[in-house]
Structure formats: structure tokens, C-alpha cells
Protein backbone atom coordinates (compact mmCIF):
# COMPACT_ATOMS: atom_id res chain seq x y z
CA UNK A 1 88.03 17.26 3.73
CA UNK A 2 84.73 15.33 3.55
CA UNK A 3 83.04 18.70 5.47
CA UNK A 4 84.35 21.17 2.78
CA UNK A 5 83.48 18.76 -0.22
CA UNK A 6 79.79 18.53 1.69
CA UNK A 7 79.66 22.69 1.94
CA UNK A 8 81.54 22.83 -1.22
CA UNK A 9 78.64 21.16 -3.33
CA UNK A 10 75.93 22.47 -1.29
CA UNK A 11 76.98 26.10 -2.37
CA UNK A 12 77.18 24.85 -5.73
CA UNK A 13 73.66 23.14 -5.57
CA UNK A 14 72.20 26.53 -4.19
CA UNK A 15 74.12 28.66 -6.97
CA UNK A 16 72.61 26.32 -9.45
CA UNK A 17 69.15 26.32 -7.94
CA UNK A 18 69.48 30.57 -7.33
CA UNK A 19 70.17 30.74 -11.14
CA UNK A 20 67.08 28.06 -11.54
CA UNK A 21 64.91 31.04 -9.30
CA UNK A 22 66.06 33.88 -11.27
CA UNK A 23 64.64 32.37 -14.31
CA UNK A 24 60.91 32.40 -13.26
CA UNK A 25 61.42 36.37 -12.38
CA UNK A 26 62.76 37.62 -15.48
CA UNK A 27 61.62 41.10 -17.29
CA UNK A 28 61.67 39.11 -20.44
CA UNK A 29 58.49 36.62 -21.74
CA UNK A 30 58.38 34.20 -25.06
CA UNK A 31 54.54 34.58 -26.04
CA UNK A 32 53.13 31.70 -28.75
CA UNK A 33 50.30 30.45 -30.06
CA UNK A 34 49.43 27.20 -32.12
CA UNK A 35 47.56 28.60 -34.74
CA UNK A 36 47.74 25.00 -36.64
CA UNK A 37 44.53 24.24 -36.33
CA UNK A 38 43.17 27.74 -37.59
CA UNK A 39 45.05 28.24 -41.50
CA UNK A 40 44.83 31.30 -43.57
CA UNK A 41 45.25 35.14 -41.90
CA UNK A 42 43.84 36.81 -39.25
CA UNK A 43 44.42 39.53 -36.43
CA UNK A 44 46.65 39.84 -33.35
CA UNK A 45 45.28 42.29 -30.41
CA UNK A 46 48.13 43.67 -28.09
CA UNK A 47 47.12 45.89 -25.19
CA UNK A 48 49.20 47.33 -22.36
CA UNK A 49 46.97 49.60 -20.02
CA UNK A 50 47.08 50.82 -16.55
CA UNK A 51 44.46 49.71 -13.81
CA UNK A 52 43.63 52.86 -12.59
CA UNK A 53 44.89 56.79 -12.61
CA UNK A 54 47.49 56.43 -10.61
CA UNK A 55 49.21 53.51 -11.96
CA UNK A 56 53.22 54.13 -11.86
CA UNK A 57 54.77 54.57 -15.69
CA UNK A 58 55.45 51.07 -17.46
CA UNK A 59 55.69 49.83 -21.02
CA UNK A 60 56.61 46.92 -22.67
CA UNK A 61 58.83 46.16 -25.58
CA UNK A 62 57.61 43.43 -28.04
CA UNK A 63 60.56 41.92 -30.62
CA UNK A 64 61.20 38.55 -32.29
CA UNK A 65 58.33 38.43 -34.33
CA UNK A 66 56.79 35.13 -35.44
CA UNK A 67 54.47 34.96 -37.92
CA UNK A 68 53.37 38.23 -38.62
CA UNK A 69 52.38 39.54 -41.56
CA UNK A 70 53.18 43.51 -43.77
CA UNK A 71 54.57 46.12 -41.15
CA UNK A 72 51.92 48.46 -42.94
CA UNK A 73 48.65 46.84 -41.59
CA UNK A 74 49.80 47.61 -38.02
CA UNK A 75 46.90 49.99 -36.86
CA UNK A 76 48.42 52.20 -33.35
CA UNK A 77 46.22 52.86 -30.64
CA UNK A 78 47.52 54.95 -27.81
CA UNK A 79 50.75 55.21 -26.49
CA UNK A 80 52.17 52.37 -28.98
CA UNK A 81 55.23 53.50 -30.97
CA UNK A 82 57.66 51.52 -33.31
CA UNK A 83 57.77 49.02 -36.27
CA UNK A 84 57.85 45.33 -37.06
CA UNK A 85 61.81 45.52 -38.09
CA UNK A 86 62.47 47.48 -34.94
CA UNK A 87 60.16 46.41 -32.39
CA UNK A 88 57.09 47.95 -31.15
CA UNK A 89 56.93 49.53 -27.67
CA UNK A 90 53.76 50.16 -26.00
CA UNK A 91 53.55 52.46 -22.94
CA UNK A 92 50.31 52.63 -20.43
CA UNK A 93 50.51 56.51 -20.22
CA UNK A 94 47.61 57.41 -22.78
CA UNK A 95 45.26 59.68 -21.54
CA UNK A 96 42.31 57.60 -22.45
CA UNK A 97 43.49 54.65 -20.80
CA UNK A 98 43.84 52.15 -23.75
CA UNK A 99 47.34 51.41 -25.50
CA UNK A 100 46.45 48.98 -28.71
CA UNK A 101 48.56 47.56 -31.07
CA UNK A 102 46.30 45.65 -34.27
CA UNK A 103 48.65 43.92 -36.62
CA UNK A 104 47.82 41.29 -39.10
CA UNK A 105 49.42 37.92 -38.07
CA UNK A 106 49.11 34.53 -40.26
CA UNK A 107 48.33 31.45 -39.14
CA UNK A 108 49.81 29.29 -42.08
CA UNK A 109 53.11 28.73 -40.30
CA UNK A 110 51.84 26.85 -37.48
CA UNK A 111 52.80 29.55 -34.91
CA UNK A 112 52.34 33.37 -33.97
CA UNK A 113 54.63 34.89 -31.07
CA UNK A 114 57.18 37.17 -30.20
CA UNK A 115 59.04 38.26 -26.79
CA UNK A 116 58.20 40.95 -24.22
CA UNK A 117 60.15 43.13 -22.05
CA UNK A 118 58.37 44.69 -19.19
CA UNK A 119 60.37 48.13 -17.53
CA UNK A 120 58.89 50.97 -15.42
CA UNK A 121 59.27 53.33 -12.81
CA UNK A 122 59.24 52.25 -9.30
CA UNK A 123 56.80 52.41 -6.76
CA UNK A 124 58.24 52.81 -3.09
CA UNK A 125 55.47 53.04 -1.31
CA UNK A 126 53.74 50.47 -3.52
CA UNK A 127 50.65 51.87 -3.78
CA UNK A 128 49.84 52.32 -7.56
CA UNK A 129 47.75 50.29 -9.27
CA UNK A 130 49.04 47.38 -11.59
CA UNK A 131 49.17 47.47 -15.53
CA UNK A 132 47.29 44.47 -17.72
CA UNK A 133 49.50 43.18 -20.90
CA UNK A 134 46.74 41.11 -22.63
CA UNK A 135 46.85 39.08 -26.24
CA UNK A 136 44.35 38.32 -28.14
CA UNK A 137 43.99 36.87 -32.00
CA UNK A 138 40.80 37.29 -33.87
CA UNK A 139 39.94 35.98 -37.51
CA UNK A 140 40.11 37.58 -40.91
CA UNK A 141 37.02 39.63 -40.55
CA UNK A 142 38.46 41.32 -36.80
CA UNK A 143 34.88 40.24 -35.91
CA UNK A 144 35.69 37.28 -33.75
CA UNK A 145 37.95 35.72 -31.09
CA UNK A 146 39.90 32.82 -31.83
CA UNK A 147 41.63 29.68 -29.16
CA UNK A 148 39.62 30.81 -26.21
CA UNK A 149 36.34 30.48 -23.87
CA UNK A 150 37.44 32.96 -21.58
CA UNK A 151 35.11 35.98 -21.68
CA UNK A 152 37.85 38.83 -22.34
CA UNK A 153 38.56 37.16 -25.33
CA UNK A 154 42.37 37.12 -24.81
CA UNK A 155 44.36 34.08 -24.68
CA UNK A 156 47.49 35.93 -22.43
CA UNK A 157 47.27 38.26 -19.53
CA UNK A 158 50.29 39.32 -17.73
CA UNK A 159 49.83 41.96 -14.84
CA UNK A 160 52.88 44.19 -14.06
CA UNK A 161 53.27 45.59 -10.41
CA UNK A 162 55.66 48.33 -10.05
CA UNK A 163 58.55 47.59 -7.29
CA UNK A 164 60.81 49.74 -4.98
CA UNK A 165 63.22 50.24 -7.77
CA UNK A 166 63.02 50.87 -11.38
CA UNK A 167 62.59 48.23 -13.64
CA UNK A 168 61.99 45.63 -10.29
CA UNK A 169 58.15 44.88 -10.78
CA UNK A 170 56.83 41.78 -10.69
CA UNK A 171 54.81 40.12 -13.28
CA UNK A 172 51.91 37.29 -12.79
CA UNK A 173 50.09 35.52 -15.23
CA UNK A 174 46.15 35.37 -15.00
CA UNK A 175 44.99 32.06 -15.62
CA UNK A 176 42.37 32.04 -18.29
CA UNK A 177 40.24 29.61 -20.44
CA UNK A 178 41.78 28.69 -23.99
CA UNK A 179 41.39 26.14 -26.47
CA UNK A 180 44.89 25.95 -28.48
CA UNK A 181 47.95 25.76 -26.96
CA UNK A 182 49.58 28.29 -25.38
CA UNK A 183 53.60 29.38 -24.15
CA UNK A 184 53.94 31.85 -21.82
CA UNK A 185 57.55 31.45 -20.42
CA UNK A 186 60.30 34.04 -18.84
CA UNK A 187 63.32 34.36 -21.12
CA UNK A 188 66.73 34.19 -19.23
CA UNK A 189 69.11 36.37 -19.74
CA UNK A 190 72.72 34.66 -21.15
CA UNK A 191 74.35 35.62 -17.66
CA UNK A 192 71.92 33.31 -15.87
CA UNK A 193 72.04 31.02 -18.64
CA UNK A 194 76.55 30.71 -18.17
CA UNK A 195 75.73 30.65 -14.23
CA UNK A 196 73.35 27.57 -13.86
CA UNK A 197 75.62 25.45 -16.43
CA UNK A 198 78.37 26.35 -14.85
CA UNK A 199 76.94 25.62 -11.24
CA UNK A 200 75.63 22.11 -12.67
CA UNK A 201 79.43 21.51 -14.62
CA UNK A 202 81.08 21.51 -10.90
CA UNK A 203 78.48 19.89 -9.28
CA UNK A 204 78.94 16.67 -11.81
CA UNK A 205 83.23 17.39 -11.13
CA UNK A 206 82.30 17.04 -7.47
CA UNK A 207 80.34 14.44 -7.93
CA UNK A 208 83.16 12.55 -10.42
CA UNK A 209 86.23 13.11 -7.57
CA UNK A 210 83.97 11.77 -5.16
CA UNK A 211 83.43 8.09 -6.84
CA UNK A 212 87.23 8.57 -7.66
């Protein structure tokens, strides 16, 4: 009996930690800023474009919005399709290589973000090129980067790698040089969400019958 409740919480401990895992790999992103220290309005700059030719078909999904402003100053670049009440999607198939979506954001609130869904088609033989998600905010004028050093001027990059299956890639942030705050974190999905708690729940039952 002591053996099975040993393997018994073990499997529980790995469940818990495989949900923990699946968290850091998730298609899904929470982008913010802490614009607090900036006030009034300004610019966010939203690419999604392909390294090279013969980069394998991607786009991302933005939603959630936080903090930006009139649906009608969005200015589409590209393969960038959508609206702010329905979400904007942004593919990295343009012929020209750049995918830009301009939208007015305000900094009043204290915060500017959204979520992102990455997708694509897979790459078997993984050898296409990567795609570059990058975000960027600028000021009032669109004349100047705001909350970074970093020469690219954006605050997020995230680079999407097609995998063996659709929809599989991996995604891997490039560290960069800003000055306010920023959240870049994977959203889990409610599934892995139900299986961690419930993994920790029978671990502390376990743990309970044990001192009993």
C-alpha cells in the first residue's frame, strides 16, 4: 500500500508538472505594456513577416484589446485583415514581405495589450525560414519610439518556427532592451488550466490520508 500511494502521487506530481510544461508552449501570448509613465495618445506598430522566401504560411490572430483607441485610425499594411470588435489577423504571405498593422492606442489607462494566437502550416522537413511578430509603440507624432533602447525600436519580438504538423511551431522570444515594463506570457488554454488544479487537488488528498 505504501508503494502504490508512492507511484500514486508521483503520477499525480508529473500530471501536475506536464500541465505546468504545457503552459510555457502554448499558441496563445498576453502582450502589455505600462504606458503609465507616458499619458496622452500615441501609436501601436504590429508586424508579422516572414524571414525569407520560403518561409512556410503563418499568421497570427490578435484579440482582447486593451487600450486602444477608434477602430477607424487602424491603417493595413499587407496581408492584415479584420477589425478592433472582431480581431485583426495578420498573415506573412504579402508579396512585398511586410504585414503592418498601425492603430492608435492610448496611454491614459495605464496599459496597452491584447492576446496573440500564432497557427501555420507545417514544415516536415523543417527547412523554411522562421516568421518575426514584433511590437512597437511610438508617440503622437508616429515620429518616435517609445519604452525602448533596443535599435529595432520594438519592445516585443516573438519568432514562429513552423513544426512537422500544422499549427505545432514553436515560438521564442528575442530578448531586447526596454525601458517600461513589459508582459510577454503564454495563455493556457481552460483544459490545461482544469488539469493542473485537478492534479494539485489529489496531490493535497494524498497528502491529507497520509498524515491521517
Amino acid at each position: 500500500m505504501f508503494n502504490t500511494s508512492i507511484t500514486l502521487r508521483r503520477s499525480l506530481l508529473a500530471l501536475a508538472l506536464a500541465a505546468c510544461a504545457s503552459l510555457a508552449s502554448a499558441a496563445t501570448y498576453h502582450v502589455e505594456f505600462d504606458t503609465s509613465t507616458f499619458g496622452g495618445d500615441g501609436w501601436i506598430d504590429i508586424q508579422f513577416n516572414p524571414g525569407n522566401a520560403g518561409t512556410a504560411l503563418a499568421s497570427v490572430t490578435l484579440t482582447d484589446f486593451i487600450g486602444f483607441g477608434d477602430s477607424s485610425s487602424a491603417q493595413l499594411a499587407g496581408s492584415v485583415s479584420g477589425s478592433l470588435a472582431g480581431g485583426y489577423t495578420i498573415a506573412n504571405d504579402d508579396p512585398g514581405g511586410w504585414n503592418d498593422l498601425f492603430h492608435a492606442v492610448s496611454f491614459s489607462g495605464g496599459k496597452v495589450g491584447f492576446n496573440v494566437s500564432f497557427s501555420g502550416d507545417a514544415d516536415p522537413a523543417q527547412t523554411s525560414g522562421g516568421s518575426v511578430f514584433s511590437v512597437a509603440l511610438m508617440n503622437a507624432d508616429a515620429n518616435a519610439y517609445l519604452g525602448t533602447s533596443d535599435p529595432s525600436g520594438s519592445l516585443v519580438q516573438l519568432n514562429w518556427t513552423a513544426g512537422v504538423t500544422a499549427n505545432a511551431g514553436a515560438v521564442a522570444a528575442t530578448p531586447l532592451v526596454n525601458t517600461i515594463p513589459t508582459v510577454t506570457a503564454p495563455v493556457p488554454e481552460p483544459s490545461t488550466w482544469a488539469m493542473l488544479a485537478g492534479g494539485l487537488a489529489l496531490l493535497g488528498f494524498m497528502r491529507r490520508r497520509q498524515q491521517a
